[in-house]
N, C-alpha and C. Protein backbone atom coordinates (compact mmCIF):
# COMPACT_ATOMS: atom_id res chain seq x y z
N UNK A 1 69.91 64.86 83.23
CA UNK A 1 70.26 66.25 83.45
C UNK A 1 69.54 67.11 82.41
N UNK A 2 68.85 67.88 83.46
CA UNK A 2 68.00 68.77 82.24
C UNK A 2 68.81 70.39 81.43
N UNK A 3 68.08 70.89 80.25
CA UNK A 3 68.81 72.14 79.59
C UNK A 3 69.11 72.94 81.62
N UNK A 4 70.06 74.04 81.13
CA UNK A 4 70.24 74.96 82.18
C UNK A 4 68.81 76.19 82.22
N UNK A 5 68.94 77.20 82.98
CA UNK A 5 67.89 78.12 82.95
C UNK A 5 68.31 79.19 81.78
N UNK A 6 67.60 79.75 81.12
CA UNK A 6 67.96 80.65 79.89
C UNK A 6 68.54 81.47 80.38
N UNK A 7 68.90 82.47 81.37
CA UNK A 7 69.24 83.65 81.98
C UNK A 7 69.95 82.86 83.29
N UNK A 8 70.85 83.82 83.90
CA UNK A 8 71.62 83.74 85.09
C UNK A 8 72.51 84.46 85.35
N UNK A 9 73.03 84.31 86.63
CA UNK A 9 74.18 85.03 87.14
C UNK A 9 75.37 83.60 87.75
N UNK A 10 76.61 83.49 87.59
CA UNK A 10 77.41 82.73 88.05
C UNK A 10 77.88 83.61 89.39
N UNK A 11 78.64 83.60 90.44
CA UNK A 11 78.82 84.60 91.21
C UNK A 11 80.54 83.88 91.42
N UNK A 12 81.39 85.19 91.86
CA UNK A 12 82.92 84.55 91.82
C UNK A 12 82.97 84.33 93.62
N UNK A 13 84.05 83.70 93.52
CA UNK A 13 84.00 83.62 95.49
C UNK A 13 84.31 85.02 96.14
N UNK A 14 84.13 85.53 97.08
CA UNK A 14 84.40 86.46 97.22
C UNK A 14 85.59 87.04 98.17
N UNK A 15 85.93 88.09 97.52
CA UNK A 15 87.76 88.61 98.33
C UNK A 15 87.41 89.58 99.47
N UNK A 16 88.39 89.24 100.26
CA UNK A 16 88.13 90.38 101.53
C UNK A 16 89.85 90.61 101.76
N UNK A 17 90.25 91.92 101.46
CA UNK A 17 91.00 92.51 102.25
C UNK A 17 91.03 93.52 103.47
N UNK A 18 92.27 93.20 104.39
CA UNK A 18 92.00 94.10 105.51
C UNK A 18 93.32 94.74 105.73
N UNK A 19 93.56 95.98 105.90
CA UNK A 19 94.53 96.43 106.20
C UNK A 19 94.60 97.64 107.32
N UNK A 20 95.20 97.38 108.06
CA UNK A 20 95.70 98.80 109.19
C UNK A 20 96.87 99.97 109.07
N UNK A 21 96.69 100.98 109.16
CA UNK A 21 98.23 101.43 108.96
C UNK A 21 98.31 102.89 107.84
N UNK A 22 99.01 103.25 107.89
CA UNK A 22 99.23 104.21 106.51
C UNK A 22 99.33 103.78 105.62
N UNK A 23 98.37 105.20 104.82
CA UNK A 23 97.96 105.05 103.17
C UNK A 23 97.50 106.04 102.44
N UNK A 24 97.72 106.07 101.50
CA UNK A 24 97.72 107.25 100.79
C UNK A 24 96.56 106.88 99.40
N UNK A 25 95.18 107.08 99.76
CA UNK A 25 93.69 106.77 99.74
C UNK A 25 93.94 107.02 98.35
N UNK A 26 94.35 108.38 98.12
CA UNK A 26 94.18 108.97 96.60
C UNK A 26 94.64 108.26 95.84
N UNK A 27 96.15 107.83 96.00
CA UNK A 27 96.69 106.68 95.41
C UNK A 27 96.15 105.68 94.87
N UNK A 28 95.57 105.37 96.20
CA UNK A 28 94.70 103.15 96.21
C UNK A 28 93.86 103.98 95.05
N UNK A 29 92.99 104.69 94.93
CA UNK A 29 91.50 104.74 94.65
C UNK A 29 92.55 105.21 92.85
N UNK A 30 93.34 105.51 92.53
CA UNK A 30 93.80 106.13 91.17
C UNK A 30 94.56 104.85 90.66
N UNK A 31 95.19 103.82 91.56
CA UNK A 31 95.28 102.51 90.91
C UNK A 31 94.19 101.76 90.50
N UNK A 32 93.27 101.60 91.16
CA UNK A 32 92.36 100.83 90.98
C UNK A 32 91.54 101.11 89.92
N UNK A 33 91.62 102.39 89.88
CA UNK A 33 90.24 103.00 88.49
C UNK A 33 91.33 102.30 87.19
N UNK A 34 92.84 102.52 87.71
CA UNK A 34 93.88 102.53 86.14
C UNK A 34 93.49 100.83 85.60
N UNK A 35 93.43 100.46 86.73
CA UNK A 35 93.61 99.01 86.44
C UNK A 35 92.29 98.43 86.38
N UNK A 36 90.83 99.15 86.32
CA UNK A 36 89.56 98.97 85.64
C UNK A 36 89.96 99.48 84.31
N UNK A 37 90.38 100.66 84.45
CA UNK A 37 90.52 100.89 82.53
C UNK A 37 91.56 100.07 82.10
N UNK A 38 92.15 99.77 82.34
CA UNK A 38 93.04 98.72 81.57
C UNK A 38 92.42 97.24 81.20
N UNK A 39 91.52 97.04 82.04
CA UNK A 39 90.96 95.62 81.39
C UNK A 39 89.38 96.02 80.50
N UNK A 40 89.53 97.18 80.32
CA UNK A 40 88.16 97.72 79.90
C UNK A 40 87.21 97.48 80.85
N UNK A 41 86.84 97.94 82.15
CA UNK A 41 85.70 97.86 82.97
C UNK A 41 85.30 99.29 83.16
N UNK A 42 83.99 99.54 83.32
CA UNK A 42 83.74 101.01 83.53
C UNK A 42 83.79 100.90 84.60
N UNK A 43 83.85 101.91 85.26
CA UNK A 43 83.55 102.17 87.00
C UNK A 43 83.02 103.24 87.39
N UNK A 44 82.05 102.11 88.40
CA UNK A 44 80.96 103.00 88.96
C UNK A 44 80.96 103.70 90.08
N UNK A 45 80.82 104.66 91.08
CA UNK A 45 80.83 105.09 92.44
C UNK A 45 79.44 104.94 92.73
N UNK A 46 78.82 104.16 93.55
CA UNK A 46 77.36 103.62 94.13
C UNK A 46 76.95 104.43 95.16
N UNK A 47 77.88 104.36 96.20
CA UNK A 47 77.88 105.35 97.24
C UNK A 47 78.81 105.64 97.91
N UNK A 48 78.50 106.52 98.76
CA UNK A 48 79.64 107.07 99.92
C UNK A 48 79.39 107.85 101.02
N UNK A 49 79.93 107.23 102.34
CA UNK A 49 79.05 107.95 103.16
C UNK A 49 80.20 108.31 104.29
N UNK A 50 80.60 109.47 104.84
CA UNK A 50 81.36 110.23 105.54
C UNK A 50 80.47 110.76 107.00
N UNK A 51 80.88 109.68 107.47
CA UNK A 51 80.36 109.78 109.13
C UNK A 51 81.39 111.32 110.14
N UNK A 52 80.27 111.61 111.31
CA UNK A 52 81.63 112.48 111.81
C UNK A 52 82.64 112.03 112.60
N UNK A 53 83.58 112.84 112.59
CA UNK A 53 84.51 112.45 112.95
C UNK A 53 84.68 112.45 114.70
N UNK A 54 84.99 110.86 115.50
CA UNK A 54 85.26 110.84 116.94
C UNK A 54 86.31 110.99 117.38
N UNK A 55 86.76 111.41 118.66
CA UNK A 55 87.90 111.26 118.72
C UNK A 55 89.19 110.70 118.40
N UNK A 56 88.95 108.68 118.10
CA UNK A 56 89.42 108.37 117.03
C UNK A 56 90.02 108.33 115.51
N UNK A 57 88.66 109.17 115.14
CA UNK A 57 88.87 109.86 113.63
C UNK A 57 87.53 109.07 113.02
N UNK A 58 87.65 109.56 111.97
CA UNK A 58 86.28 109.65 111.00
C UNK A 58 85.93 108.16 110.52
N UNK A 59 85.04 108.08 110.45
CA UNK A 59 84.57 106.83 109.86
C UNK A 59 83.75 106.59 108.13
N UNK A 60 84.17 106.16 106.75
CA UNK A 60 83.80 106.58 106.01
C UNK A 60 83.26 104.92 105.54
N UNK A 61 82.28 104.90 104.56
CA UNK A 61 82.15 104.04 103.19
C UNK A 61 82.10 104.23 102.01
N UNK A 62 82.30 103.21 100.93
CA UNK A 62 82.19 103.33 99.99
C UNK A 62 81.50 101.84 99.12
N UNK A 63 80.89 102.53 97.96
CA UNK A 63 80.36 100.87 97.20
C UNK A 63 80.68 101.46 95.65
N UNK A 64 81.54 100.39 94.99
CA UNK A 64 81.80 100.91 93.77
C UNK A 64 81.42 99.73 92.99
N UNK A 65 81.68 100.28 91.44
CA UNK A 65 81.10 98.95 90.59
C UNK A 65 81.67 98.69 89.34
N UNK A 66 82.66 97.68 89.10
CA UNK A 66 82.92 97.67 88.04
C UNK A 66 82.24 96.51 87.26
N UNK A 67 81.95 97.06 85.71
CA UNK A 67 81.52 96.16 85.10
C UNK A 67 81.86 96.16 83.43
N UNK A 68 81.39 95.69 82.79
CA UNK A 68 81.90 95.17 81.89
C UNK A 68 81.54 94.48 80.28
N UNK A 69 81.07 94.88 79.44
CA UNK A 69 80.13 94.18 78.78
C UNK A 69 81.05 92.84 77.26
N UNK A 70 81.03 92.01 77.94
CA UNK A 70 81.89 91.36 77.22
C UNK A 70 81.06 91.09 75.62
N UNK A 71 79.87 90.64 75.29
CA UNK A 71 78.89 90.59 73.98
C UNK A 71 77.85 90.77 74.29
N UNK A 72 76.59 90.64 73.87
CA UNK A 72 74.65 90.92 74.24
C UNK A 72 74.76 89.63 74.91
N UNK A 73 75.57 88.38 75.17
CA UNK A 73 75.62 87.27 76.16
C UNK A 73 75.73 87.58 77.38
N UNK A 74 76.90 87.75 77.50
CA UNK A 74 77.65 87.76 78.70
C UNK A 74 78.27 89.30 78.83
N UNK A 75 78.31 89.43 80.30
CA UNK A 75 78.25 91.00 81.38
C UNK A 75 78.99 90.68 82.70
N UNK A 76 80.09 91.06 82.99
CA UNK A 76 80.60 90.84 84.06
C UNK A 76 80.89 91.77 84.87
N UNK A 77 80.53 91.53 86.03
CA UNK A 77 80.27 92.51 87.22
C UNK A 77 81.49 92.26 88.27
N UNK A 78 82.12 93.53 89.01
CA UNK A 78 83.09 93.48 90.25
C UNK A 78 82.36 94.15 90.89
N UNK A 79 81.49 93.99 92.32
CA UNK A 79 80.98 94.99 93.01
C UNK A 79 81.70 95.14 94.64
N UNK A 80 82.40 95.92 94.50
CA UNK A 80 83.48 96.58 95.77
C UNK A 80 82.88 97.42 96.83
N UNK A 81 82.90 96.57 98.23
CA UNK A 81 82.63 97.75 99.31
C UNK A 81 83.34 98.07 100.53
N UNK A 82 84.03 99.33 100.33
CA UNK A 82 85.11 99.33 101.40
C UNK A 82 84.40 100.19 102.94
N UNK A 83 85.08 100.09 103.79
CA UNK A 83 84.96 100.91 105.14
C UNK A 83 86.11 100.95 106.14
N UNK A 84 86.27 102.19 106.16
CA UNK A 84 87.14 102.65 106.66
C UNK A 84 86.96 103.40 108.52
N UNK A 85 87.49 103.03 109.18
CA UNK A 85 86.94 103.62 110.53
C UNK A 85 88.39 103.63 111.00
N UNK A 86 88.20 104.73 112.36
CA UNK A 86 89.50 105.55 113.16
C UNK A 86 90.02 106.34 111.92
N UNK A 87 89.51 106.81 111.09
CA UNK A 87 90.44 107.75 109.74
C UNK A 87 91.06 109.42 110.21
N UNK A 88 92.11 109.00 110.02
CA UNK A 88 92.94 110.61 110.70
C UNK A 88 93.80 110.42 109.61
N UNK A 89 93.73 112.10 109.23
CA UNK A 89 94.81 112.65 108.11
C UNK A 89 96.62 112.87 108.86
N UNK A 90 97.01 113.00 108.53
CA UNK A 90 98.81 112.83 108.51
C UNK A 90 98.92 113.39 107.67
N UNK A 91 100.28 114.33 108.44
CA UNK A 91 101.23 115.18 107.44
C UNK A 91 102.62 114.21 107.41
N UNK A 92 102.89 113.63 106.22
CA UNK A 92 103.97 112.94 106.49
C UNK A 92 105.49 113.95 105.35
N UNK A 93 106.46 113.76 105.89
CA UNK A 93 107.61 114.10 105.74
C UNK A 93 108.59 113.19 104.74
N UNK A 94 108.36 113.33 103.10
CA UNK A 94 109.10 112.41 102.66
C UNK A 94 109.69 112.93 101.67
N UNK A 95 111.47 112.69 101.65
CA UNK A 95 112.37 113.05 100.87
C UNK A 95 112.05 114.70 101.35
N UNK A 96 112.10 115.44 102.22
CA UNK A 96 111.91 116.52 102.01
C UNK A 96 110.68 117.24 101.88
N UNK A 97 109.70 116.68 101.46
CA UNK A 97 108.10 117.32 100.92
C UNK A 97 107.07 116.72 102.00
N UNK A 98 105.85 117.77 102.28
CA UNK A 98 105.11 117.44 103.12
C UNK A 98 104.08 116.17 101.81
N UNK A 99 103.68 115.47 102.60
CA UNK A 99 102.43 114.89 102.09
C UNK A 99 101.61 114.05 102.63
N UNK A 100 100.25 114.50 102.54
CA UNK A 100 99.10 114.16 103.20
C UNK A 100 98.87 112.60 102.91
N UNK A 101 98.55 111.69 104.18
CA UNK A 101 98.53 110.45 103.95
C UNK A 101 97.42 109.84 105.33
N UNK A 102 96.71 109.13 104.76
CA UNK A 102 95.73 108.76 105.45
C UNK A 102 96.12 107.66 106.55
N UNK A 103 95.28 107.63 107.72
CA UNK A 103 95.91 106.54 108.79
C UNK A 103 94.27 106.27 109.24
N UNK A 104 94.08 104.49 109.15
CA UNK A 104 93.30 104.01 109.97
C UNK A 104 93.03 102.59 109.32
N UNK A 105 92.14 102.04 109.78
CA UNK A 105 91.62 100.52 109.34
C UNK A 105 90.44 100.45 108.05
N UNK A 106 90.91 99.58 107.46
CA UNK A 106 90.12 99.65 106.15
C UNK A 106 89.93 98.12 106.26
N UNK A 107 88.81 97.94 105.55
CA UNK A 107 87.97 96.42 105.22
C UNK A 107 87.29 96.58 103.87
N UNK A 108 87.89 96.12 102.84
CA UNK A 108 87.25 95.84 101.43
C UNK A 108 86.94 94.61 101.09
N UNK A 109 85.89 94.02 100.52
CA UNK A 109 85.19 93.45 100.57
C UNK A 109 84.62 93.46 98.69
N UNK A 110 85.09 92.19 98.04
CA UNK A 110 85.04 91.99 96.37
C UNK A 110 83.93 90.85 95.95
N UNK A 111 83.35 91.52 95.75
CA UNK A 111 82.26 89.87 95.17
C UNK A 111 82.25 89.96 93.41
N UNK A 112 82.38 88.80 92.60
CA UNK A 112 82.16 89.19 91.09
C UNK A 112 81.22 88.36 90.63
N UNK A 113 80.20 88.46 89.56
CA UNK A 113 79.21 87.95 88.98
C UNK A 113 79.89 87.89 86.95
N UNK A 114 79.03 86.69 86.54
CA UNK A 114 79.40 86.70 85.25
C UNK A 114 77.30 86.34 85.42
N UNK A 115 77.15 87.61 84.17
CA UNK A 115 75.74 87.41 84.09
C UNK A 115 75.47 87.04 82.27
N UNK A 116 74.48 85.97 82.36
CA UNK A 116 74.52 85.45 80.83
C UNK A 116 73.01 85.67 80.84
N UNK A 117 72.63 86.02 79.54
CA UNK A 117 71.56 86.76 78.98
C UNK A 117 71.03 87.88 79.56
N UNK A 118 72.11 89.04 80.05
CA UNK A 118 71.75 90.20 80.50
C UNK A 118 71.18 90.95 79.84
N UNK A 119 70.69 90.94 78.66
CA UNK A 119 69.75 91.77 78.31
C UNK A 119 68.30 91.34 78.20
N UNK A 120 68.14 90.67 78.58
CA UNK A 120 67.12 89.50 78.71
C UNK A 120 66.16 89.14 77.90
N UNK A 121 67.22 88.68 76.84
CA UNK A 121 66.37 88.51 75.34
C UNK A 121 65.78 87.22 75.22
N UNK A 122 66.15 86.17 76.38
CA UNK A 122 65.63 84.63 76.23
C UNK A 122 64.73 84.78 76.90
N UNK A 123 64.36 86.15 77.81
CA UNK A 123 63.31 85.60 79.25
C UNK A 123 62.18 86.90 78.84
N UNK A 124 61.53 86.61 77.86
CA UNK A 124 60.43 87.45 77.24
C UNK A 124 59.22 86.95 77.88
N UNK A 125 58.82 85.73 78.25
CA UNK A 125 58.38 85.18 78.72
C UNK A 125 57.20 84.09 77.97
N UNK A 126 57.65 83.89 76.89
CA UNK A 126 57.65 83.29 75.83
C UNK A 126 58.08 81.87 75.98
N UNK A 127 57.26 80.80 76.16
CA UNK A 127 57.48 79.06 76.41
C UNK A 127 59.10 78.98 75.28
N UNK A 128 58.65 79.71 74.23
CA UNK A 128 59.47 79.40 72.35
C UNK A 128 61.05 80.03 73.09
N UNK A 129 60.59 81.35 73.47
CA UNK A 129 62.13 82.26 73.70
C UNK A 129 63.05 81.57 74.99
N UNK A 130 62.21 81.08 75.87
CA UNK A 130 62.79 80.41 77.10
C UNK A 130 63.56 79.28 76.43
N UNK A 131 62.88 78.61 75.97
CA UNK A 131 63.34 77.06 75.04
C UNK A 131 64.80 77.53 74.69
N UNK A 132 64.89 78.47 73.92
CA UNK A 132 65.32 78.63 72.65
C UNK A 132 66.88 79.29 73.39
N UNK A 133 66.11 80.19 74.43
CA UNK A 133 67.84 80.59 75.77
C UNK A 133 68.15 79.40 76.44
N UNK A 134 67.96 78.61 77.04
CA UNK A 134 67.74 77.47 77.67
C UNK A 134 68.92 76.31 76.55
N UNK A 135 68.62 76.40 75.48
CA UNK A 135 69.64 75.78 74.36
C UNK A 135 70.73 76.28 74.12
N UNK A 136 70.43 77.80 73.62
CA UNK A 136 71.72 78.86 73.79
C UNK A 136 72.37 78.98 75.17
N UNK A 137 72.21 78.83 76.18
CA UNK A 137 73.12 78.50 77.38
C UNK A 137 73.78 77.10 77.64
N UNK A 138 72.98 76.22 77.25
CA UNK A 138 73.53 74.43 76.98
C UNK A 138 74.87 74.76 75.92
N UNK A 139 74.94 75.34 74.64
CA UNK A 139 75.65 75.70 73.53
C UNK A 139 76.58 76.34 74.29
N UNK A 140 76.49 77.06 74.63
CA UNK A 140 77.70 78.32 75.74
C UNK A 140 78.16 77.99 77.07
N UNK A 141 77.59 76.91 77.43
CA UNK A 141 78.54 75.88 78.84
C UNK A 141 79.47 76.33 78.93
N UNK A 142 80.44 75.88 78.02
CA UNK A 142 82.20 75.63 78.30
C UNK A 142 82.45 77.87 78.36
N UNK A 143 81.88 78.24 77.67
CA UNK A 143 82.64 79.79 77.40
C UNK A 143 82.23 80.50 78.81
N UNK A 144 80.44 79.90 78.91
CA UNK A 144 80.50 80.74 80.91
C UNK A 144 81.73 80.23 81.60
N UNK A 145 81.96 79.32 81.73
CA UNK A 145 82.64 78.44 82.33
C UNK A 145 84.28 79.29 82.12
N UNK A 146 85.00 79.51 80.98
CA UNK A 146 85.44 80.36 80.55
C UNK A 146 86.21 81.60 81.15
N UNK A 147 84.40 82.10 81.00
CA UNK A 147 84.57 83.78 81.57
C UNK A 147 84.17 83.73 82.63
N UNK A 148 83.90 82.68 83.80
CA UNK A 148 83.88 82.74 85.22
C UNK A 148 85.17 82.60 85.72
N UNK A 149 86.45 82.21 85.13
CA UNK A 149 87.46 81.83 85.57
C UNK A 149 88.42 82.84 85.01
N UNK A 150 88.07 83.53 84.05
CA UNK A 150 88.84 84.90 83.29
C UNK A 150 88.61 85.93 85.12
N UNK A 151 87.30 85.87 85.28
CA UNK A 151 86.70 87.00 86.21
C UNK A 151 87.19 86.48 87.36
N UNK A 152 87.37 85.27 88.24
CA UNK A 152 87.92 84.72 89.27
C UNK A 152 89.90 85.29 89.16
N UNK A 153 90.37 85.27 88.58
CA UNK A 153 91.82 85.64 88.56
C UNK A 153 91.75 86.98 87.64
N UNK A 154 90.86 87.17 87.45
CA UNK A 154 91.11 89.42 87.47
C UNK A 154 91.25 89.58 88.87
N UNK A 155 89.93 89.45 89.59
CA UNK A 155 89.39 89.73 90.89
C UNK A 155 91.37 89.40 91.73
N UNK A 156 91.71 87.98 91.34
CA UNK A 156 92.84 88.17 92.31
C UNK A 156 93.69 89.07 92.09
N UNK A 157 94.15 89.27 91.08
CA UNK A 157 94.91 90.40 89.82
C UNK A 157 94.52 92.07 90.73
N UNK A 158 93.42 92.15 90.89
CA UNK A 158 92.90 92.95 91.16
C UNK A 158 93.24 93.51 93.33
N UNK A 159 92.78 92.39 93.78
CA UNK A 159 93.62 92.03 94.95
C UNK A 159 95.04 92.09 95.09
N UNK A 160 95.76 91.60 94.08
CA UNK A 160 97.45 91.64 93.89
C UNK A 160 97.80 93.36 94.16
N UNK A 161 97.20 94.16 93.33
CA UNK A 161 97.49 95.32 93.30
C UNK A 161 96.82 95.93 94.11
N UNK A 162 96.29 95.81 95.14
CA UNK A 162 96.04 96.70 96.14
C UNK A 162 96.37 95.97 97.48
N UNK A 163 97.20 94.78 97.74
CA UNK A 163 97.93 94.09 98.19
C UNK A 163 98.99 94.81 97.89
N UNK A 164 99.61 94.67 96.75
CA UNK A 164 101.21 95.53 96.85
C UNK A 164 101.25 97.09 96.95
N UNK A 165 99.92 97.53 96.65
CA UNK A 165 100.13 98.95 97.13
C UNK A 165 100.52 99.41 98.27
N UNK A 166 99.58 98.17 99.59
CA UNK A 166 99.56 98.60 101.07
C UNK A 166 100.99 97.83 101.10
N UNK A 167 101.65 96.89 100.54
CA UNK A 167 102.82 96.52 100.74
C UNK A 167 102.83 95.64 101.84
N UNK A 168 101.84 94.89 101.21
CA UNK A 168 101.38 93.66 102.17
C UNK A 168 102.01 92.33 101.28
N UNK A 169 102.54 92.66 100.45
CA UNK A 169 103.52 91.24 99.86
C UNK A 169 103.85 91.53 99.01
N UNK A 170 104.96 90.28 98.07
CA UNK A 170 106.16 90.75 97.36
C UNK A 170 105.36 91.72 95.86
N UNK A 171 106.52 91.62 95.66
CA UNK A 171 106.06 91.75 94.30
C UNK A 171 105.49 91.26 93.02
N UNK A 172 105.22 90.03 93.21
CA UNK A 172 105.18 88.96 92.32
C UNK A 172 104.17 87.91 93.45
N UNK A 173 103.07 87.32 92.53
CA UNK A 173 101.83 86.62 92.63
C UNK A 173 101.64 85.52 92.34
N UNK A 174 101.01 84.78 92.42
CA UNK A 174 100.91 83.17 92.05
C UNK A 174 100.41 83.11 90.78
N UNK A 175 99.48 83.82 90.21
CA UNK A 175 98.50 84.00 89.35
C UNK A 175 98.79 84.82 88.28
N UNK A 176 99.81 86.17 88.47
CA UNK A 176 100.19 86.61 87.40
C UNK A 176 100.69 85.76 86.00
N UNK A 177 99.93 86.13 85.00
CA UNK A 177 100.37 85.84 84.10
C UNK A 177 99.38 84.27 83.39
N UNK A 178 98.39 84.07 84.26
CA UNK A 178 97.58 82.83 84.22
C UNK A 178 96.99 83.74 82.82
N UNK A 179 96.25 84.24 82.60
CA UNK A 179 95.70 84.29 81.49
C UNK A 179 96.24 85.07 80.29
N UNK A 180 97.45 84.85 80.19
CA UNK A 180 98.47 84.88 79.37
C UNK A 180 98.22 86.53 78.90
N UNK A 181 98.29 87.29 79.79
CA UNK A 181 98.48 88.48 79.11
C UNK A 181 99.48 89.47 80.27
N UNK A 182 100.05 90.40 80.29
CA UNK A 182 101.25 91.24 80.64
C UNK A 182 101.25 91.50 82.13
């Protein structure tokens, strides 16, 4: 078995949620940013694209990006792309107060990457610097290894809460609490 390659990307399996039904968009999209800043991920908006609207209702996308810079090693990436089609606004009636709430089919779609030597200080292109990342990734095995499995149960973590938002299951997860923090 030979050294590994100096540079790479690990990739996490990837999540697909689907949900139909009422929702209140502003919501999903103000959990999700809370719960990028809470694990320290920045987040990105990539694109977005607002089709017109058919009789059905509007059809929209989105591609967002969270990421992450764990040391000059290792960089971990969440790259999110949702689509939404039949989208019609609702006035809904609750406790008394009007409030606007979105109705149609949504498909999100989670892929995550753990990228090691993202700044690409081993791949200069240098026989010496390749060698020399190529060792430094043999040395750092077990920690990718690590932070591919830190990033595999965010991602579900991450799923959990926009799972219980649409109130698509309990309250409580299989996984909460796997990497021993709150």
């Amino acid at each position: 078995m030979g050294l590994p390659k100096a540079s790479g990307t690990l990739p996490a399996p990837l999540r697909t949620l689907r949900y139909s039904g009422l929702f209140d968009f502003d919501g999903l999209y103000s959990a999700m940013i809370d719960w990028a800043k809470n694990y320290g991920y920045m987040w990105h908006e990539i694109d977005y694209k607002h089709k017109v609207p058919s009789p059905k209702g509007a059809e929209q996308e989105w591609k967002w990006q969270m990421t992450k810079e764990i040391s000059d090693y290792i960089h971990l990436k969440i790259f999110m792309q949702a689509h939404i089609w039949n989208l019609t606004e609702i006035e809904v009636d609750i406790d008394g107060k009007k409030k606007a709430l979105s109705s149609g089919n949504m498909h999100i779609q989670m892929k995550g990457t753990v990228t090691y030597d993202w700044q690409k200080k081993f791949s200069s292109g240098s026989r010496f610097s390749e060698w020399l990342g190529q060792i430094y990734a043999k040395l750092h095995e077990r920690d990718l290894s690590g932070y591919w499995d830190m990033l595999h149960y965010r991602m579900y973590n991450l799923t959990a809460v926009m799972k219980k938002y649409f109130d698509m299951q309990t309250s409580k997860h299989h996984y909460k609490g796997y990497l021993g923090e709150n």
